[in-house]
N, C-alpha and C. Protein backbone atom coordinates (compact mmCIF):
# COMPACT_ATOMS: atom_id res chain seq x y z
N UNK A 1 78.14 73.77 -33.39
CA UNK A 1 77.69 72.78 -32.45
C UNK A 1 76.17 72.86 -32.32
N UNK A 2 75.38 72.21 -31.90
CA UNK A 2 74.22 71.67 -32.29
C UNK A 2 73.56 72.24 -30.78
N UNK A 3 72.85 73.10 -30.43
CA UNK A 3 72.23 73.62 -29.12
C UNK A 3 70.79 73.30 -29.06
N UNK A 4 70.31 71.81 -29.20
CA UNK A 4 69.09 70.83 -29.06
C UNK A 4 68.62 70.65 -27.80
N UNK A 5 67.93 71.17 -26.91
CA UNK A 5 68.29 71.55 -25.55
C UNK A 5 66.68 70.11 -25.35
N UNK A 6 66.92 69.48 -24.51
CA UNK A 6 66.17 68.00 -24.50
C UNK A 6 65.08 68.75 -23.20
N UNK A 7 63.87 68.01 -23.38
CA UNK A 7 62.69 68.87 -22.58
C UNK A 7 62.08 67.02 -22.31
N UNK A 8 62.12 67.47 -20.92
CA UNK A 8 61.30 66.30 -20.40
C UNK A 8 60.16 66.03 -20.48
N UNK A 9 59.76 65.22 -21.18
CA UNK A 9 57.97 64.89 -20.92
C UNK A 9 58.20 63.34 -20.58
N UNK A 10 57.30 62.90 -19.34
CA UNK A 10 57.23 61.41 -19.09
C UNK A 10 56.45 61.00 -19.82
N UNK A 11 55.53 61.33 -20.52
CA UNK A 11 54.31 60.55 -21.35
C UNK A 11 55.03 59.69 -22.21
N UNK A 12 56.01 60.89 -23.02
CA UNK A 12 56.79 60.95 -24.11
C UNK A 12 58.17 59.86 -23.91
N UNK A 13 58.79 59.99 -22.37
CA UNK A 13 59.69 58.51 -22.28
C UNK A 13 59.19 57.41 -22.13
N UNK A 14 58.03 57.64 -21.67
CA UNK A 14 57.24 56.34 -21.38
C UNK A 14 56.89 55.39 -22.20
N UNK A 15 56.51 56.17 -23.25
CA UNK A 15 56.16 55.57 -24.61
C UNK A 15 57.51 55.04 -25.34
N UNK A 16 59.16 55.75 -25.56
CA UNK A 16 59.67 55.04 -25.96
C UNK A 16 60.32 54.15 -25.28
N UNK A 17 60.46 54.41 -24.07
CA UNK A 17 60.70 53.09 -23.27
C UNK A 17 60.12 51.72 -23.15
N UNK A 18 58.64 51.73 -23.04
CA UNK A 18 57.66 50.77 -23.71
C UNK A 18 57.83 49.89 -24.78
N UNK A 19 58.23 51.10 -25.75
CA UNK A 19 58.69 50.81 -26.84
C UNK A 19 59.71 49.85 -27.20
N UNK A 20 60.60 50.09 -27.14
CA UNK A 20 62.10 49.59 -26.86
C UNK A 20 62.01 48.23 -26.49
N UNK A 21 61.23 48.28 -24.89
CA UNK A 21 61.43 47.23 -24.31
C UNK A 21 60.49 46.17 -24.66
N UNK A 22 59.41 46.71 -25.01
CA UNK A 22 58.80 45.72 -26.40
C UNK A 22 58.93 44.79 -27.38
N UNK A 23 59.85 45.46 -27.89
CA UNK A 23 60.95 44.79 -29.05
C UNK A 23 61.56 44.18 -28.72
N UNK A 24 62.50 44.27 -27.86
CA UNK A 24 63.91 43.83 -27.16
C UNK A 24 62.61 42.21 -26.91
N UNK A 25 62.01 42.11 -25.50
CA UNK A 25 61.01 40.99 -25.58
C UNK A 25 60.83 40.71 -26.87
N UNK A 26 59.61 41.30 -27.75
CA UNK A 26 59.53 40.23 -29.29
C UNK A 26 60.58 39.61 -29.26
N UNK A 27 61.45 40.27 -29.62
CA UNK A 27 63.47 39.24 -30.35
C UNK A 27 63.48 38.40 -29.87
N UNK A 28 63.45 38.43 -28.67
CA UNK A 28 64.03 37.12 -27.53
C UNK A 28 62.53 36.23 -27.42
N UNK A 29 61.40 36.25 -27.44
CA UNK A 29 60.29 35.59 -28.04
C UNK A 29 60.69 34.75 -28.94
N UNK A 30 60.95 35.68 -30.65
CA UNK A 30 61.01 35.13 -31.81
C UNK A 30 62.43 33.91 -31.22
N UNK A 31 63.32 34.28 -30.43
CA UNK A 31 64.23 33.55 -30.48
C UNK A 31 63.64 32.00 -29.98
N UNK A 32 62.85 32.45 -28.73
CA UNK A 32 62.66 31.12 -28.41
C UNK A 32 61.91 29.97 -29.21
N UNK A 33 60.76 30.95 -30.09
CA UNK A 33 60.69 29.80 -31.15
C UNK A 33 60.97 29.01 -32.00
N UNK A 34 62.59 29.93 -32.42
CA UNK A 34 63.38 29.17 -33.26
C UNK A 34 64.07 28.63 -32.50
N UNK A 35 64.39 28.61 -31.41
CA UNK A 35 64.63 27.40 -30.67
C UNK A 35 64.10 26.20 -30.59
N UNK A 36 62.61 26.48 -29.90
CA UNK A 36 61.81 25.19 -30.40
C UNK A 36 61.50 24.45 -31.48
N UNK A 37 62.20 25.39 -32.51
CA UNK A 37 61.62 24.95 -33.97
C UNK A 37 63.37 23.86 -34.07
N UNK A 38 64.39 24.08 -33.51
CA UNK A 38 65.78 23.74 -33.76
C UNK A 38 65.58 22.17 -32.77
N UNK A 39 64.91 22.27 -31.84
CA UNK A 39 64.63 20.96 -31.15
C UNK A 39 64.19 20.21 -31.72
N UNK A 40 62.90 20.68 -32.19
CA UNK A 40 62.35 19.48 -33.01
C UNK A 40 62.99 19.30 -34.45
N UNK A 41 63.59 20.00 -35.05
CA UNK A 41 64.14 19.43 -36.17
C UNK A 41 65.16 18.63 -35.58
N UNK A 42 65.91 18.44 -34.97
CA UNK A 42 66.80 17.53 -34.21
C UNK A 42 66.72 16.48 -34.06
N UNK A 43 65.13 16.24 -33.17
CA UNK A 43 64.17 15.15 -32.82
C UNK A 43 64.05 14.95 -34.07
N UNK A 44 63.54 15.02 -34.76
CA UNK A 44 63.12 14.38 -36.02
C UNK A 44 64.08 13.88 -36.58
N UNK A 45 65.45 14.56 -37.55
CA UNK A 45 66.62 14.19 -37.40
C UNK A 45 67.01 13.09 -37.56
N UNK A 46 67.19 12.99 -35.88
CA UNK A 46 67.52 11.66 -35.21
C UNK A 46 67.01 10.08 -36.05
N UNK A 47 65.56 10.90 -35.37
CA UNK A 47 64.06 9.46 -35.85
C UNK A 47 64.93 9.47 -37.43
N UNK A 48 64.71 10.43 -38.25
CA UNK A 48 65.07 9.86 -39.42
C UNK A 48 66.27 8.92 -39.90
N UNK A 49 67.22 9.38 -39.52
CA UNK A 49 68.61 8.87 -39.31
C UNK A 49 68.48 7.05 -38.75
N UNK A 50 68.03 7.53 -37.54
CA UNK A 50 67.51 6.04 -37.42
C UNK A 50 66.83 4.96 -38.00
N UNK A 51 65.77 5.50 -38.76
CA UNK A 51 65.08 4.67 -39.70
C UNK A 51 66.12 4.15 -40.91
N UNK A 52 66.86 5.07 -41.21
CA UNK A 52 67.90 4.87 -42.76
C UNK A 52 69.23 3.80 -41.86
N UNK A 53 69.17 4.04 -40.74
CA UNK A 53 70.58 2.68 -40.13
C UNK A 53 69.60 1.93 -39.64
N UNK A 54 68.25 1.79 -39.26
CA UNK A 54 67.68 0.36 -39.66
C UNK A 54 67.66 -0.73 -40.63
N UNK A 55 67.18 -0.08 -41.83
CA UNK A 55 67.28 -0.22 -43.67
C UNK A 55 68.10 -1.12 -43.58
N UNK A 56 69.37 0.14 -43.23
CA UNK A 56 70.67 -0.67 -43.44
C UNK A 56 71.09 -1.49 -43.24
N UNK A 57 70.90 -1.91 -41.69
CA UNK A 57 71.19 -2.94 -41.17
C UNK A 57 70.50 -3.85 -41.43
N UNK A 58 68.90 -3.98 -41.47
CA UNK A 58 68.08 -5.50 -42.33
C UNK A 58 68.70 -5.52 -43.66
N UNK A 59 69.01 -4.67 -44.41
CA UNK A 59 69.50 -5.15 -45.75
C UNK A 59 70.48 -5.71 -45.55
N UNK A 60 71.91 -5.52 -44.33
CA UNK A 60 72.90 -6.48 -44.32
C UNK A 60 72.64 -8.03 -43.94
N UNK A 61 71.43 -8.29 -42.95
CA UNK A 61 71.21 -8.73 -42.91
C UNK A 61 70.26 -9.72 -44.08
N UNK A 62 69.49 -9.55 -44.33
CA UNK A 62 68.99 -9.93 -45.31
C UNK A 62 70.10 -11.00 -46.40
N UNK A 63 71.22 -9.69 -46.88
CA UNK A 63 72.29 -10.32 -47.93
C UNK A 63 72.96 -11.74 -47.09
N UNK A 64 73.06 -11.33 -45.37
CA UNK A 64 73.69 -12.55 -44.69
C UNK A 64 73.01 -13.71 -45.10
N UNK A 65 71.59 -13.77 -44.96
CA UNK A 65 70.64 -14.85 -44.90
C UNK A 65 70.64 -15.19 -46.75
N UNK A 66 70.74 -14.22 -47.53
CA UNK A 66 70.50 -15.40 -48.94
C UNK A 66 71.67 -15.77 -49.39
N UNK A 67 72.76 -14.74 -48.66
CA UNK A 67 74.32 -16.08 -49.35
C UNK A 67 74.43 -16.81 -48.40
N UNK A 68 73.90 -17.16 -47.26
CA UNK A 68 74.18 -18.29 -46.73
C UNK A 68 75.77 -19.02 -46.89
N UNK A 69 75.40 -20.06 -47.32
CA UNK A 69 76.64 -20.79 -46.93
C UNK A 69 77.65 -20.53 -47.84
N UNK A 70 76.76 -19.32 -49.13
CA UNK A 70 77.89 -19.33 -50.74
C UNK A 70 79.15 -18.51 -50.47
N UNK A 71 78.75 -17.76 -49.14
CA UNK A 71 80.07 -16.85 -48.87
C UNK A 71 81.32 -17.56 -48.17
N UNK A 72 82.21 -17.25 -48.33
CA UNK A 72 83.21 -17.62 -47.14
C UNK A 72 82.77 -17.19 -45.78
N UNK A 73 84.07 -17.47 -44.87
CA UNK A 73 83.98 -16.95 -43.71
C UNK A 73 84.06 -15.54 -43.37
N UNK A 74 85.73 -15.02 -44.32
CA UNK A 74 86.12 -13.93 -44.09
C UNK A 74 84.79 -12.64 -44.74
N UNK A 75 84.01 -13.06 -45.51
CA UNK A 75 83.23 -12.28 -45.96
C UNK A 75 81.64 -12.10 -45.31
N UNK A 76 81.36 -13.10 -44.41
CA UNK A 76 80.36 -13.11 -43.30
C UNK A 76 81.50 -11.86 -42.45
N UNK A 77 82.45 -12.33 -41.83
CA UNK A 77 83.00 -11.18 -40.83
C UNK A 77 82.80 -10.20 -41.14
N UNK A 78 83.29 -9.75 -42.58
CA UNK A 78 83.09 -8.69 -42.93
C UNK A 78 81.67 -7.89 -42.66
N UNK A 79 80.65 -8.50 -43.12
CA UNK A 79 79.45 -7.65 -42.91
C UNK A 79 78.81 -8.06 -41.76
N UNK A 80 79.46 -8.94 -41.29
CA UNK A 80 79.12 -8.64 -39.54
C UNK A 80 79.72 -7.40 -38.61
N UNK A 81 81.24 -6.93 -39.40
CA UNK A 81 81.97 -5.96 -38.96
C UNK A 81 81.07 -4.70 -39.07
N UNK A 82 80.63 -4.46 -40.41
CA UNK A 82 79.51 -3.65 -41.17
C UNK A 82 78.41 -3.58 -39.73
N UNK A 83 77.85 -4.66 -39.34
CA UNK A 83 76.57 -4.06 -38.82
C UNK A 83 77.27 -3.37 -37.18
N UNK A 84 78.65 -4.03 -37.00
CA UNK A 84 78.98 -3.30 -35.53
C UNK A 84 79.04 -1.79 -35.62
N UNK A 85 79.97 -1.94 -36.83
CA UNK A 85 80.02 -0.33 -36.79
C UNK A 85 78.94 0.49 -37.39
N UNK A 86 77.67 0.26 -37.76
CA UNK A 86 76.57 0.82 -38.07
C UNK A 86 75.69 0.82 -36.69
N UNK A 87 75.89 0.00 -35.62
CA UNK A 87 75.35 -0.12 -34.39
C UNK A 87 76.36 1.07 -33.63
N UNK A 88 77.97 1.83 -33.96
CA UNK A 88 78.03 1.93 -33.19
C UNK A 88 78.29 3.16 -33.42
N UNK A 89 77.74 3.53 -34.59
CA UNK A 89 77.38 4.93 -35.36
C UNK A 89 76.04 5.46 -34.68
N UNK A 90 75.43 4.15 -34.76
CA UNK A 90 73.61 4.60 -34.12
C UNK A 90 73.72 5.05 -32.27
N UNK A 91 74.95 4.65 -31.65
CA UNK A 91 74.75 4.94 -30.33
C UNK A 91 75.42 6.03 -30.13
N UNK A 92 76.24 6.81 -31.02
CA UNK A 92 77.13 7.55 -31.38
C UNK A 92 76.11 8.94 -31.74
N UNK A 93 75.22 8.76 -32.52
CA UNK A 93 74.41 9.67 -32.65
C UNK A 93 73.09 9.95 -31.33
N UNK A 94 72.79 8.72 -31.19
CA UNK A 94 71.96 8.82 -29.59
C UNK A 94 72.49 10.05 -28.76
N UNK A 95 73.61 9.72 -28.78
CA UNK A 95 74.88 10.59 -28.07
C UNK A 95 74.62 12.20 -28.20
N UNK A 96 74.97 12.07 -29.45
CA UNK A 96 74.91 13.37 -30.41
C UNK A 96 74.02 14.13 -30.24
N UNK A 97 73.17 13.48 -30.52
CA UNK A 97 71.14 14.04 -30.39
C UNK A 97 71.16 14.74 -28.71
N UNK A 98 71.39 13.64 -28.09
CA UNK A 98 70.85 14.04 -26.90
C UNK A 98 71.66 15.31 -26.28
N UNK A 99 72.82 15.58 -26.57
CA UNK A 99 73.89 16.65 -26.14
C UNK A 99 73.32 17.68 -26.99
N UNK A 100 72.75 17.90 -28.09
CA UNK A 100 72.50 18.58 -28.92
C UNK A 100 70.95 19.44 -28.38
N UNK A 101 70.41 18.37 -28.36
CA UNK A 101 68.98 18.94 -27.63
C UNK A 101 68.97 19.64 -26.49
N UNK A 102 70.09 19.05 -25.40
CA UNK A 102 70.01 19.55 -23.85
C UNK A 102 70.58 20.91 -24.19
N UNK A 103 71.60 21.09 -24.78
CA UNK A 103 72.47 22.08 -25.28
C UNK A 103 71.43 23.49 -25.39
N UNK A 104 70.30 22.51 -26.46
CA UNK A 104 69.09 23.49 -27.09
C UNK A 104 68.26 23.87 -26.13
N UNK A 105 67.88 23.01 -25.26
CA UNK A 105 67.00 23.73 -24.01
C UNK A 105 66.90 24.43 -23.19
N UNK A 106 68.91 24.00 -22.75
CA UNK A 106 69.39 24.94 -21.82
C UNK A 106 69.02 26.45 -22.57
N UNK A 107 70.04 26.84 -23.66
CA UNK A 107 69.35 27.67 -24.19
C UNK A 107 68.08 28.32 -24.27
N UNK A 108 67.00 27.52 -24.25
CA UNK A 108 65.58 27.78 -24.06
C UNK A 108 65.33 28.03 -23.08
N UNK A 109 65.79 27.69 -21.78
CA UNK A 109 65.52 27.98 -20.47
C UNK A 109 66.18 29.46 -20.11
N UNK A 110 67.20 29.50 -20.72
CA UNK A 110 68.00 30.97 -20.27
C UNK A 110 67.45 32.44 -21.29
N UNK A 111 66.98 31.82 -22.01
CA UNK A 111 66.22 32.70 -22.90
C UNK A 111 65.02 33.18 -22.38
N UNK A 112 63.91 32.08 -21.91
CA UNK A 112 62.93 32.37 -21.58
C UNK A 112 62.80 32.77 -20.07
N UNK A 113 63.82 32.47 -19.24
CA UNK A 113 64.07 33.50 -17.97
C UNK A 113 64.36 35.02 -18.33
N UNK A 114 65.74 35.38 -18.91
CA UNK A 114 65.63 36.48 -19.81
C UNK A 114 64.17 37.10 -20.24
N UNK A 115 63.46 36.37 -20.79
CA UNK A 115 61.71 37.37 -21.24
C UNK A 115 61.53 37.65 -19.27
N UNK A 116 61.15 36.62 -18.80
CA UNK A 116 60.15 37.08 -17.66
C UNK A 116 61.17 37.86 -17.02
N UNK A 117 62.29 38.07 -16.60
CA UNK A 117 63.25 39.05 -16.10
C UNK A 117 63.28 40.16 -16.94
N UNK A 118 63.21 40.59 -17.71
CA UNK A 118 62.80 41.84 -18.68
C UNK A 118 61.25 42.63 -18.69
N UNK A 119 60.43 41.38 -18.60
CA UNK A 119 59.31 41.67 -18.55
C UNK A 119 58.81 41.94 -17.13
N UNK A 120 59.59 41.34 -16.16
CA UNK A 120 59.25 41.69 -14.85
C UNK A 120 59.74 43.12 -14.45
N UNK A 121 61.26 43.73 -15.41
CA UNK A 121 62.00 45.07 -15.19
C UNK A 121 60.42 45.72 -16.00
N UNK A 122 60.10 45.47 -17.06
CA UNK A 122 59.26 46.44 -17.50
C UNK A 122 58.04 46.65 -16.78
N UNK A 123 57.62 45.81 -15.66
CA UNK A 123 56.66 46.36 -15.42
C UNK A 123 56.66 47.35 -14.22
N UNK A 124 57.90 46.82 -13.42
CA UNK A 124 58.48 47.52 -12.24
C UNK A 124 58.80 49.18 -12.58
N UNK A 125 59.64 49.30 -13.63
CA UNK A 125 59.71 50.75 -14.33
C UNK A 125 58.55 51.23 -15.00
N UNK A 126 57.76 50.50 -15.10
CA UNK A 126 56.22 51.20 -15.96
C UNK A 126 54.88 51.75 -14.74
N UNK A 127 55.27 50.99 -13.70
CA UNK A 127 54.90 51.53 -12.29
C UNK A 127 55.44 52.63 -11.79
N UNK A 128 57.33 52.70 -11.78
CA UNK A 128 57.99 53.72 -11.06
C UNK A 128 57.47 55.03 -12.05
N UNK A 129 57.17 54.86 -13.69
CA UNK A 129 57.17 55.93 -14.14
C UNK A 129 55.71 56.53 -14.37
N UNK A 130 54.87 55.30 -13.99
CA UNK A 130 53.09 56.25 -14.03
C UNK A 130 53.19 57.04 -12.69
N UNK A 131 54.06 56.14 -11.52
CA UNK A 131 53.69 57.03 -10.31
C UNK A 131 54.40 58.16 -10.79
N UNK A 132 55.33 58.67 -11.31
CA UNK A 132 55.61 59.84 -11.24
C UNK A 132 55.46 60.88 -12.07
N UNK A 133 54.10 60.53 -13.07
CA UNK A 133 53.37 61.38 -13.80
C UNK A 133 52.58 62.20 -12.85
C-alpha cells in the first residue's frame, strides 16, 4: 500500500485550484463561441435558403407568364400548387430558424451565467484562501 502522506501548502492549492478553475471557465468560454458561431450559421442558413425559394418561385413564375395561354388549366394549377407549397415550406422554415436560434441563445444565456457564477465562486474562494495564507 502506498504511504504518500499529503502536506499542506496553500500557495501550492492555490495555484491548482486557480488552475483548474481556469480551464473549467476557458471550456465554457470556448463553448460560448461556438455557440455564437452556431447562431450565425443558422442566420445565414436561413437568408440563404431563402434566396434559393425566391429563384424558385420567380422561375415558376416566370414559366406561368411565357406559356401563357399554351398551357391548359390543369397545368397552371399545378404550378400554382408548386408555388403554395414552396410558400409554405418558406414559413415552415421561418419556423424552424427561429426555434432553432432561441433554442441557441437560451443556451448562450445559461452558459454565460455559468462563466460569471464560476467566476464569481473563483474569486470568493481566491479571497477565502489569500486570507488564510
Amino acid at each position: 500500500m502506498n504511504n504518500i502522506k499529503y502536506i499542506p501548502n496553500k500557495k501550492n492549492d492555490l495555484d491548482i485550484f486557480n488552475t483548474l478553475s481556469s480551464e473549467k471557465v476557458a471550456s465554457i468560454k470556448y463553448t460560448l463561441r461556438e455557440i455564437e458561431l452556431l447562431i450565425q450559421q443558422r442566420e445565414q442558413l436561413t437568408l440563404d435558403l431563402f434566396k434559393d425559394i425566391d429563384k424558385v418561385k420567380t422561375s415558376i413564375d416566370n414559366t406561368i407568364l411565357q406559356l401563357g395561354n399554351q398551357t391548359n388549366l390543369k397545368e397552371q394549377m399545378m404550378l400554382k400548387q408548386k408555388q403554395i407549397e414552396i410558400e409554405e415550406f418558406r414559413l415552415q422554415e421561418k419556423v424552424n430558424a427561429w426555434r432553432d436560434i432561441a433554442l441557441l441563445k437560451k443556451e448562450l444565456r445559461d452558459r454565460f451565467k455559468e462563466v460569471k457564477d464560476r467566476e464569481s465562486r473563483i474569486d470568493v474562494l481566491d479571497k477565502i484562501l489569500e486570507e488564510d495564507m
